[in-house]
Protein backbone atom coordinates (compact mmCIF):
# COMPACT_ATOMS: atom_id res chain seq x y z
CA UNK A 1 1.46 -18.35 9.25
CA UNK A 2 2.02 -14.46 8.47
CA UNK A 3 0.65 -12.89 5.40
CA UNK A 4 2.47 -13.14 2.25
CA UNK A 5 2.43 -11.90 -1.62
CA UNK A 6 0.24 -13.31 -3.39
CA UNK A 7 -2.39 -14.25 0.11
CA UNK A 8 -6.33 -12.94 0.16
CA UNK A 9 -6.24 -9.99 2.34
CA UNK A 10 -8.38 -10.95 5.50
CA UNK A 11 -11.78 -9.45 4.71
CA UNK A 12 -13.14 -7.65 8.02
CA UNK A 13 -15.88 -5.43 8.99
CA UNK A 14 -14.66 -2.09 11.00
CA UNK A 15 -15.20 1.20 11.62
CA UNK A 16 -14.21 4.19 10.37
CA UNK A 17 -13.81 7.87 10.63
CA UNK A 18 -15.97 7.60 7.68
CA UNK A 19 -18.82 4.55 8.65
CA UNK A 20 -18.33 1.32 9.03
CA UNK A 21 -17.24 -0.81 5.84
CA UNK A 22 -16.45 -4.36 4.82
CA UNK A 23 -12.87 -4.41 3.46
CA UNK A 24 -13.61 -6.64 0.32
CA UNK A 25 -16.62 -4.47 -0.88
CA UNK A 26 -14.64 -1.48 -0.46
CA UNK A 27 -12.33 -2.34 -2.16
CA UNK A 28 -14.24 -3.48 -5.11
CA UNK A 29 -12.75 -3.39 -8.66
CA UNK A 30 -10.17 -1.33 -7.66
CA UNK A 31 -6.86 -1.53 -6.63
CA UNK A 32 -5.95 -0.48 -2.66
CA UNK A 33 -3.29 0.57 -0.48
CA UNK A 34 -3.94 0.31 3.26
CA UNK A 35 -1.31 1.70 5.26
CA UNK A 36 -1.11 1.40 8.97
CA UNK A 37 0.05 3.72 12.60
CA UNK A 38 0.73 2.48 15.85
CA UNK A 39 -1.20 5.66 17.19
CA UNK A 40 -3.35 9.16 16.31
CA UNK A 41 -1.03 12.88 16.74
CA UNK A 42 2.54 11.46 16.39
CA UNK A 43 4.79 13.25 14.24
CA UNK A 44 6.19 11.15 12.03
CA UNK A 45 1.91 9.45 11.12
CA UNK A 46 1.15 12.78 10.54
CA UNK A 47 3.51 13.27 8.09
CA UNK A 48 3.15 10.23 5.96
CA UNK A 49 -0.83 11.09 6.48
CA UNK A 50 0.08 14.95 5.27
CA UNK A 51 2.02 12.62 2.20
CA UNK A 52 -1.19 10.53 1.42
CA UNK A 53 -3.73 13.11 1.36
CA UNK A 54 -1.03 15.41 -1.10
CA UNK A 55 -1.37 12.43 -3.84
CA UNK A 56 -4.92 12.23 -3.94
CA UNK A 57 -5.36 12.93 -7.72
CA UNK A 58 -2.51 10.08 -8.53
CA UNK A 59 -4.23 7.36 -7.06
CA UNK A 60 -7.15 8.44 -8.21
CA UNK A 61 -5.54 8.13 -11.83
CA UNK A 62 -4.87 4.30 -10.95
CA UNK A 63 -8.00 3.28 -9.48
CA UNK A 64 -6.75 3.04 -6.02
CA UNK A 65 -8.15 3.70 -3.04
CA UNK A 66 -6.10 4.56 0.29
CA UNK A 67 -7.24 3.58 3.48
CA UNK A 68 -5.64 4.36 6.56
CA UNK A 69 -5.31 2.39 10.01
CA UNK A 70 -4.49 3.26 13.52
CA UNK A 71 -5.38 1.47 17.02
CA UNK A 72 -7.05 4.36 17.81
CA UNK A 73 -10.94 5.57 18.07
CA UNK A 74 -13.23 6.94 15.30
CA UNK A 75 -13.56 10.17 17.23
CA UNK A 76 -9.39 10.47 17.17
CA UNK A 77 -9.61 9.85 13.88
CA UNK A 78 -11.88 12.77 12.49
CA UNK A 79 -10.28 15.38 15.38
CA UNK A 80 -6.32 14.22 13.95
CA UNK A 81 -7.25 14.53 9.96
CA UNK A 82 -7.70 18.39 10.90
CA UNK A 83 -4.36 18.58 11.67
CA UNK A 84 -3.15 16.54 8.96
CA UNK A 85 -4.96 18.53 6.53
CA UNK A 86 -3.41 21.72 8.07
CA UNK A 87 -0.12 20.50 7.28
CA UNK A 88 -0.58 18.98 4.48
CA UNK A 89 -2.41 21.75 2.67
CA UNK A 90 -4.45 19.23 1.43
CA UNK A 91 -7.81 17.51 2.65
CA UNK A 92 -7.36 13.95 4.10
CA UNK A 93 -10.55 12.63 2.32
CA UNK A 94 -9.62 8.74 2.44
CA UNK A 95 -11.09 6.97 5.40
CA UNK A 96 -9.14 5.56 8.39
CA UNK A 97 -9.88 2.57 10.02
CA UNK A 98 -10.61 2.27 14.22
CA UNK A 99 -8.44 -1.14 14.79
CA UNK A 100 -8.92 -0.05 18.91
CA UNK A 101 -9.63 -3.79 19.40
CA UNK A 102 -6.26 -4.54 17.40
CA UNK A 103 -8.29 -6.93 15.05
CA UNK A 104 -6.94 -6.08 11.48
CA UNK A 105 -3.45 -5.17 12.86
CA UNK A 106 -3.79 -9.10 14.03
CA UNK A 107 -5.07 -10.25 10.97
CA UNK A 108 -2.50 -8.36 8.90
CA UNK A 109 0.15 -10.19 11.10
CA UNK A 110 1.45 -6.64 11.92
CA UNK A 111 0.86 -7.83 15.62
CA UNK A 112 1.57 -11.19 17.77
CA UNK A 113 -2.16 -12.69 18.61
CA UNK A 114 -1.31 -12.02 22.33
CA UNK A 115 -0.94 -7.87 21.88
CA UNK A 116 -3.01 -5.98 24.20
CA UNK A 117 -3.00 -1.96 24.58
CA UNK A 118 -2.11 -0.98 28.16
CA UNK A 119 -3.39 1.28 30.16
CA UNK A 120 -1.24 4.59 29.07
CA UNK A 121 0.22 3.16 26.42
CA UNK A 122 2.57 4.84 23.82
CA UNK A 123 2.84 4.38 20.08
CA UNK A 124 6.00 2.38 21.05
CA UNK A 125 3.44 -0.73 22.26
CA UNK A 126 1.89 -0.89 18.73
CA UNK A 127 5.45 0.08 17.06
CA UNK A 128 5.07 -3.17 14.43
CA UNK A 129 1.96 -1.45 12.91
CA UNK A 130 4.01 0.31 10.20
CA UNK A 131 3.17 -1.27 7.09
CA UNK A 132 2.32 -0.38 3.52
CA UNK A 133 0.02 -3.22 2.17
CA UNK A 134 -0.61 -3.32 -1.75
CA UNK A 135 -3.54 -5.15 -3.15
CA UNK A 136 -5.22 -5.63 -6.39
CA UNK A 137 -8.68 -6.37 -7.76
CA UNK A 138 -8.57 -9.87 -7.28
CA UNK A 139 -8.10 -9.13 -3.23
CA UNK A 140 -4.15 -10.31 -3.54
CA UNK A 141 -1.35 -8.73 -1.32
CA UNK A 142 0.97 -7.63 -4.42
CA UNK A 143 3.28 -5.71 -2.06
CA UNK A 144 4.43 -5.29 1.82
CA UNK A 145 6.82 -2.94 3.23
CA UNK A 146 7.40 -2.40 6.95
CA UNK A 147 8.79 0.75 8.68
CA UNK A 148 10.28 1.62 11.85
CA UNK A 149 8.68 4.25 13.76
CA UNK A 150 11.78 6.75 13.24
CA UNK A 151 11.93 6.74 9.95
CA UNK A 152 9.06 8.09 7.85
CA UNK A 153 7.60 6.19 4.71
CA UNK A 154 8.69 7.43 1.04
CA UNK A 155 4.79 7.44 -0.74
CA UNK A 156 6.83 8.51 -3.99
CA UNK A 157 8.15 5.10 -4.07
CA UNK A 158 5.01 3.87 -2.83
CA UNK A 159 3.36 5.32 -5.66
CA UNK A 160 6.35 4.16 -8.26
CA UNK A 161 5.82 0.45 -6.55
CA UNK A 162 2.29 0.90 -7.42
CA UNK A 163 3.04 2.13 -11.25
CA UNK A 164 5.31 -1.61 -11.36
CA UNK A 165 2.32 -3.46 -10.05
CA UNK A 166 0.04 -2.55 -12.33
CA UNK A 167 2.19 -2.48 -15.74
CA UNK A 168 3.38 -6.28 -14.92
CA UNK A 169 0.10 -7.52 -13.04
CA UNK A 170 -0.96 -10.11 -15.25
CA UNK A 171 1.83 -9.59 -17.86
CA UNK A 172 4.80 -11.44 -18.65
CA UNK A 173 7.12 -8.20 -17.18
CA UNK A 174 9.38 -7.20 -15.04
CA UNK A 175 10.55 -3.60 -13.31
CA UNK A 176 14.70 -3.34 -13.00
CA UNK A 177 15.81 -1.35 -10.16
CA UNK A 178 14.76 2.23 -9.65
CA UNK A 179 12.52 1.81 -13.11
CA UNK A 180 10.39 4.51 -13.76
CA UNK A 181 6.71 4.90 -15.50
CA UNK A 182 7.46 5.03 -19.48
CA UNK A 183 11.04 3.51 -19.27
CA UNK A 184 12.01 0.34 -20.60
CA UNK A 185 10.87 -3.03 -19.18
CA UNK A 186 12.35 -6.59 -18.47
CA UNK A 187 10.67 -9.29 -20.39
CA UNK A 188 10.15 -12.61 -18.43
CA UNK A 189 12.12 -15.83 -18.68
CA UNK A 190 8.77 -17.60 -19.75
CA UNK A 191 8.89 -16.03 -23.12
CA UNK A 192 11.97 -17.10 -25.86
CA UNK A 193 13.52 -14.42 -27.60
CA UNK A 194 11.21 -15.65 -30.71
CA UNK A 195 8.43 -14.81 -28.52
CA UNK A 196 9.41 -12.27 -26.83
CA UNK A 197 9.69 -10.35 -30.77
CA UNK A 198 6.57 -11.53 -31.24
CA UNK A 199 4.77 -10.13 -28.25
CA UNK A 200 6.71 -6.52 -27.86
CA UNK A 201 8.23 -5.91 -31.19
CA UNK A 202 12.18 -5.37 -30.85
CA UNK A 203 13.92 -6.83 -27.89
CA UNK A 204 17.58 -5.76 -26.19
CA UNK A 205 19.39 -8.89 -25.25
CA UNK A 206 21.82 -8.39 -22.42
CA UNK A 207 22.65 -11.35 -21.21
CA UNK A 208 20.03 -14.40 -22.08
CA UNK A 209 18.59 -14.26 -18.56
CA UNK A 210 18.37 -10.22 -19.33
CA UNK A 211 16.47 -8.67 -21.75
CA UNK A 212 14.78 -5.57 -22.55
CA UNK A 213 11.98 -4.11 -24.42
CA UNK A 214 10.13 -0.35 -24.64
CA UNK A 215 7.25 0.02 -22.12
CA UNK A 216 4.44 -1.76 -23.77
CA UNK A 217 2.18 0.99 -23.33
């Protein structure tokens, strides 16, 4: 059975360009992204690494920490985050995880138990470790996307994904399509309208299975 929303994230032990860690201490009371590459210097990682390390102060404004992960070594690791700081303009100071044994990628369910790494392999034999994982305090996988290695991940939407999360986590709230920090919110079918008033104040009733109300914050 795959990971799903809503699962404990596997805790592991690995190590990184930054020391070893154990994922559920570092992760802590905060909330986490880890985002994963089928291999160190390919363009399109890079990139999305560049992307990471250019929103440093914005997760830092959610409590979130970033982790990378790539099935290759620690040394790699530090001699690739030169480059990615080069072209990012910005310093790659979140840590990135060694997975050379393919352990977490396993774990995650990014790979099939039976992947190996050949001898000259390519990025293309890891190509399913392309995902975005979201998790929150409590150690739950709140979100999962998965990318294809030609087409490069959109961390503005990662980050917007991450503003839904954490308005609704716990509240009785929804996100509509392409909502935006500070715009109006759904309120959830648990609530009646009476309650609904109660809770946010005034309420926009679209259709009884679609209502509105102002961004509770």
């Amino acid at each position: 059975m795959g990971l799903r929303i809503n699962d404990i994230v596997p805790n592991f032990t690995a190590e990184t360009d930054q020391g070893k860690i154990t994922f559920h201490d570092w992760i802590g009371d905060s909330w986490a992204i880890l985002f994963s590459h089928p291999k160190d210097f390919t363009p399109v990682c890079t990139t999305e690494f560049g992307a990471v390390a250019q929103l440093a102060d914005e997760w830092a404004k959610r409590n979130t920490k970033v982790i990378g992960l790539s099935v290759d070594g620690v040394d790699e690791h530090k001699q690739w985050k030169s480059d990615i700081s080069e072209y990012a303009g910005a310093p790659a100071t979140f840590p990135i995880i060694a997975d050379e044994d393919l352990a977490v990628s396993k774990a995650f369910d990014m790979l099939p138990a039976e992947a190996y790494l050949p001898d000259g392999r390519t990025a293309a034999d890891s190509a399913s470790v392309r995902s975005v994982f979201i998790i929150s305090p409590d150690k739950k996988v709140q979100l999962i996307m998965t990318y294809p290695m030609s087409v490069g991940r959109n961390f503005a939407e990662v980050l917007r994904a991450l503003d839904g999360l954490q308005k609704t986590f716990g509240q009785p709230i929804a996100t509509g399509a392409n909502w935006m920090a500070g715009q109006d919110v759904i309120v959830a079918l648990s609530l009646t309208d009476e309650q609904a008033k109660e809770k946010f104040g005034d309420i926009n009733v679209k259709f009884p299975y679609l209502r509105t109300t102002a961004d509770p914050a």
